[in-house]
Protein backbone atom coordinates (compact mmCIF):
# COMPACT_ATOMS: atom_id res chain seq x y z
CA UNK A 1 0.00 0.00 0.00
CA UNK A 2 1.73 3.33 -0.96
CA UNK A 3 2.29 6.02 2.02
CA UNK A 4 -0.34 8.77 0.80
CA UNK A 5 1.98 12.40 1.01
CA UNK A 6 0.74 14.55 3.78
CA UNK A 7 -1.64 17.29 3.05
CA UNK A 8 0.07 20.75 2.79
CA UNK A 9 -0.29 24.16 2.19
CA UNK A 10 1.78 25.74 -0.25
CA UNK A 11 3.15 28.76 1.94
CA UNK A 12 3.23 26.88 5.19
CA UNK A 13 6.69 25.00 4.65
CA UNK A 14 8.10 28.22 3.59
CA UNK A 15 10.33 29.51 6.14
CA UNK A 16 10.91 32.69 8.06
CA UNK A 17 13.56 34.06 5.57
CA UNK A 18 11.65 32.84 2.68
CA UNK A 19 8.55 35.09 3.38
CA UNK A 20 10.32 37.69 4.03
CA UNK A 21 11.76 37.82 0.83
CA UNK A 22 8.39 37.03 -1.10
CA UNK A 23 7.07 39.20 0.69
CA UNK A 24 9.93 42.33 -0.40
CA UNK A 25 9.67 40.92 -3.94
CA UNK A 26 5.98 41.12 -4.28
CA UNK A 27 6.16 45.02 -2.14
CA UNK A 28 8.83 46.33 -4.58
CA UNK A 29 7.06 44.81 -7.42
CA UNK A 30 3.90 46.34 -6.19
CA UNK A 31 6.23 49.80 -5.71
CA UNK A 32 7.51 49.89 -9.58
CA UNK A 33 4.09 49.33 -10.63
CA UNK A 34 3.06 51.83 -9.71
CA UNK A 35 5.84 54.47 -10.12
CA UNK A 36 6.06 53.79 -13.83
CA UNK A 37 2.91 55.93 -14.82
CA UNK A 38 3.70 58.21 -12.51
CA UNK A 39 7.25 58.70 -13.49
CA UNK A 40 6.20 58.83 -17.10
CA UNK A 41 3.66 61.35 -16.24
CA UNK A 42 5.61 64.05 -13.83
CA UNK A 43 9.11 62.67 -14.71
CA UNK A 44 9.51 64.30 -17.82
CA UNK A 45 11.97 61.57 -18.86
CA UNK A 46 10.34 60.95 -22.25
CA UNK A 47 10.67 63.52 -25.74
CA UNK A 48 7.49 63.82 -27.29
CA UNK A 49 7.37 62.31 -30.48
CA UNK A 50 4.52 62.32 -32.95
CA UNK A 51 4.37 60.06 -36.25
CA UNK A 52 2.94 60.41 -39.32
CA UNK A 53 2.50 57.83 -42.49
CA UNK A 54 4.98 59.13 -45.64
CA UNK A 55 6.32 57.01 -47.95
CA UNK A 56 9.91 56.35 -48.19
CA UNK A 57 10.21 58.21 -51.78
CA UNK A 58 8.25 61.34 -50.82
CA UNK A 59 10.23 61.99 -47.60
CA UNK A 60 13.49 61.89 -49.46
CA UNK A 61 11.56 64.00 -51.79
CA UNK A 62 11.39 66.70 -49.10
CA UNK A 63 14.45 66.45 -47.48
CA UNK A 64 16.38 67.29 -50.62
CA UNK A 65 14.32 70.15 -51.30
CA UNK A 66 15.36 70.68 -47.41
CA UNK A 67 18.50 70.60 -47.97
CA UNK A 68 19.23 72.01 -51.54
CA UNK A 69 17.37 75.37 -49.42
CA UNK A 70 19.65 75.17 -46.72
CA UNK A 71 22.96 73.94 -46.98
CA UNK A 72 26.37 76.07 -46.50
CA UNK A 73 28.48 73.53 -47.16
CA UNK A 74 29.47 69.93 -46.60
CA UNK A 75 31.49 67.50 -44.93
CA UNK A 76 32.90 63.88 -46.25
CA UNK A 77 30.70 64.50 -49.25
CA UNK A 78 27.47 64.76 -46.71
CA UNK A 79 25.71 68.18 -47.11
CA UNK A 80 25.53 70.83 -44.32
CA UNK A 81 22.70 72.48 -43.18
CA UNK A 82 21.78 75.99 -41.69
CA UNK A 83 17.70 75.55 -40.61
CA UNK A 84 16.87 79.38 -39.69
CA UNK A 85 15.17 79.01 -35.72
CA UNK A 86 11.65 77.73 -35.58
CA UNK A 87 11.88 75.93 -39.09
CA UNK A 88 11.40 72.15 -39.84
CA UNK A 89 14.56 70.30 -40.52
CA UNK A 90 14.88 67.17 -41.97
CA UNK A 91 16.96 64.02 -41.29
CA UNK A 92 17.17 60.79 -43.55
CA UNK A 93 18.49 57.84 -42.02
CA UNK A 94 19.32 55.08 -44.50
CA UNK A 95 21.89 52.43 -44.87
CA UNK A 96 24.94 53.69 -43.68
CA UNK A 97 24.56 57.18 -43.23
CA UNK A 98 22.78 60.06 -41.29
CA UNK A 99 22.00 62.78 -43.94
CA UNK A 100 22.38 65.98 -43.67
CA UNK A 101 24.77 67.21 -40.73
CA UNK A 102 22.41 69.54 -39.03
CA UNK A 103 23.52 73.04 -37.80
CA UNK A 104 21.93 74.10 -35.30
CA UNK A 105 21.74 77.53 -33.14
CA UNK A 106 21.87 77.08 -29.20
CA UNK A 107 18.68 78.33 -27.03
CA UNK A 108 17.05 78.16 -30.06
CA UNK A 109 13.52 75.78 -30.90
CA UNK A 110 13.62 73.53 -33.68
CA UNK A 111 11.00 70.84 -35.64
CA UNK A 112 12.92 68.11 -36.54
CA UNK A 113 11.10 65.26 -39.00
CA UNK A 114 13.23 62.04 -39.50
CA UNK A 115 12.51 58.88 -40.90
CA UNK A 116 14.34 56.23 -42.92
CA UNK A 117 14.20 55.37 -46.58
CA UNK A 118 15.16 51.76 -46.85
CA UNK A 119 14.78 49.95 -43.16
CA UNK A 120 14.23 50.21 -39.47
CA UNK A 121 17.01 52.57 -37.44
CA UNK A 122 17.67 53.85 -34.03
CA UNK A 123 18.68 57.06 -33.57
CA UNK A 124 20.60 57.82 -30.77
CA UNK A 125 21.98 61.27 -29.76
CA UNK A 126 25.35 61.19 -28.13
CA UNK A 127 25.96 62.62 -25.42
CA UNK A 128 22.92 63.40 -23.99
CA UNK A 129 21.29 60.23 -24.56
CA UNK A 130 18.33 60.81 -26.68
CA UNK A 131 16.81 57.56 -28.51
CA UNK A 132 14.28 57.23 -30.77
CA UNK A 133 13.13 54.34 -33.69
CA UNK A 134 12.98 55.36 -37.32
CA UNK A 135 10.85 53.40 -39.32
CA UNK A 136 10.41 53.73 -43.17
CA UNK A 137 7.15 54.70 -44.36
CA UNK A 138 6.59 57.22 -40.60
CA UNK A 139 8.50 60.58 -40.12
CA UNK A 140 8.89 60.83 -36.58
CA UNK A 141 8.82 64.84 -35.36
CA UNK A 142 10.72 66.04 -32.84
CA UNK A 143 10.97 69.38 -31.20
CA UNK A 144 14.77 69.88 -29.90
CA UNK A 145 15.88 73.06 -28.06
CA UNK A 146 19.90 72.41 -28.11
CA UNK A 147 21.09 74.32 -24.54
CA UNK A 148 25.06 73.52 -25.14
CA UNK A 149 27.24 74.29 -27.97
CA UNK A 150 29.21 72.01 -29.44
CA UNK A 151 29.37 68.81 -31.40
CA UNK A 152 26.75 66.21 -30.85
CA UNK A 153 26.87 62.62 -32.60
CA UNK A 154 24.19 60.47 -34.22
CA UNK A 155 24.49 56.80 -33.76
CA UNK A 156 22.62 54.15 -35.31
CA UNK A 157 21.48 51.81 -32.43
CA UNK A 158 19.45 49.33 -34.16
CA UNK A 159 21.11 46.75 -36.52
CA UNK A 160 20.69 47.74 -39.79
CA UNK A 161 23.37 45.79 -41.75
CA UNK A 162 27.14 45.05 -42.45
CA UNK A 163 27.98 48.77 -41.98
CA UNK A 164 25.62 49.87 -39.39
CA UNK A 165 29.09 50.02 -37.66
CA UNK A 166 30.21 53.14 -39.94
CA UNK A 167 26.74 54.93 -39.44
CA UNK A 168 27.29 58.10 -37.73
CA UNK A 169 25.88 61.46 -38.05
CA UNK A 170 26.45 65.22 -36.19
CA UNK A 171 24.52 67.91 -35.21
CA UNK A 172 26.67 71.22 -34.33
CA UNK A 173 24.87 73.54 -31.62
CA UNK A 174 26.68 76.42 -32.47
CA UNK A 175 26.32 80.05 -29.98
């Protein structure tokens, strides 16, 4: 005749040590919870960003015409661009480059639309740790008020290929 187990509870074999630490995992789970929303919502940690549906071909479209208005020079072959404050830049990310290098004016406001034109990118602004996706076929708009001069770098942080290694961009904040 087999010896029938004893009847248990689940939490009664647990000992002292063990509930307290289910106990301080569940509390601090509990705690993050509900700090997220109201982190996101007084924490102004997160850039707005606001999409819109473009094709590929008719955001290049406008970005030359962006840049053929605005450039004043350019760098490695890229073009340079001098947005006057308060205007709409542009930025095209596509396999392995960030185009144009942006010029930028510090204190001043400015609308900045990117998307890609072949696949999926990361943008990530270096150093102050801005990161956004950039899809083909969405123009993602940011608004960027640069508060230091100097020379900020664009890195691609989402795989994009065999040279998403060389992709690299700039924005200058100049005075």
């Amino acid at each position: 005749m087999p010896i029938a187990a004893p009847e248990r509870i689940w939490w009664k074999p647990l000992s002292r040590a063990e509930r307290v630490w289910v106990v301080t995992g569940v509390s601090f789970l509990l705690l993050l919870s509900v700090s997220m929303p109201i982190w996101h919502a007084y924490g102004a940690a997160d850039n707005p960003e606001i999409s819109y549906r473009i094709s590929p071909e008719e955001f290049a479209r406008v970005a030359q015409d962006f840049i053929r208005r605005y450039q004043v020079g350019t760098y490695k072959g890229i073009p340079v661009v001098r947005p006057p404050a308060g205007a709409s830049a542009y930025l095209i990310a596509q396999r392995f480059q960030w185009s144009p290098i942006l010029e930028l004016k510090k204190g001043e406001t400015y609308h900045i639309y990117l998307s890609a034109t072949d696949v999926q990118h990361g943008l990530s602004l270096q150093p102050v740790n801005m990161n956004f996706q950039v899809v083909p076929g969405y123009a993602s708009l940011l608004t960027l008020t640069p508060t230091e001069a100097g020379v900020y770098t664009i890195l691609c942080n989402q795989y994009c290929g065999v040279g998403h290694h060389l992709m690299a961009g700039r924005v200058i904040v100049k005075e």
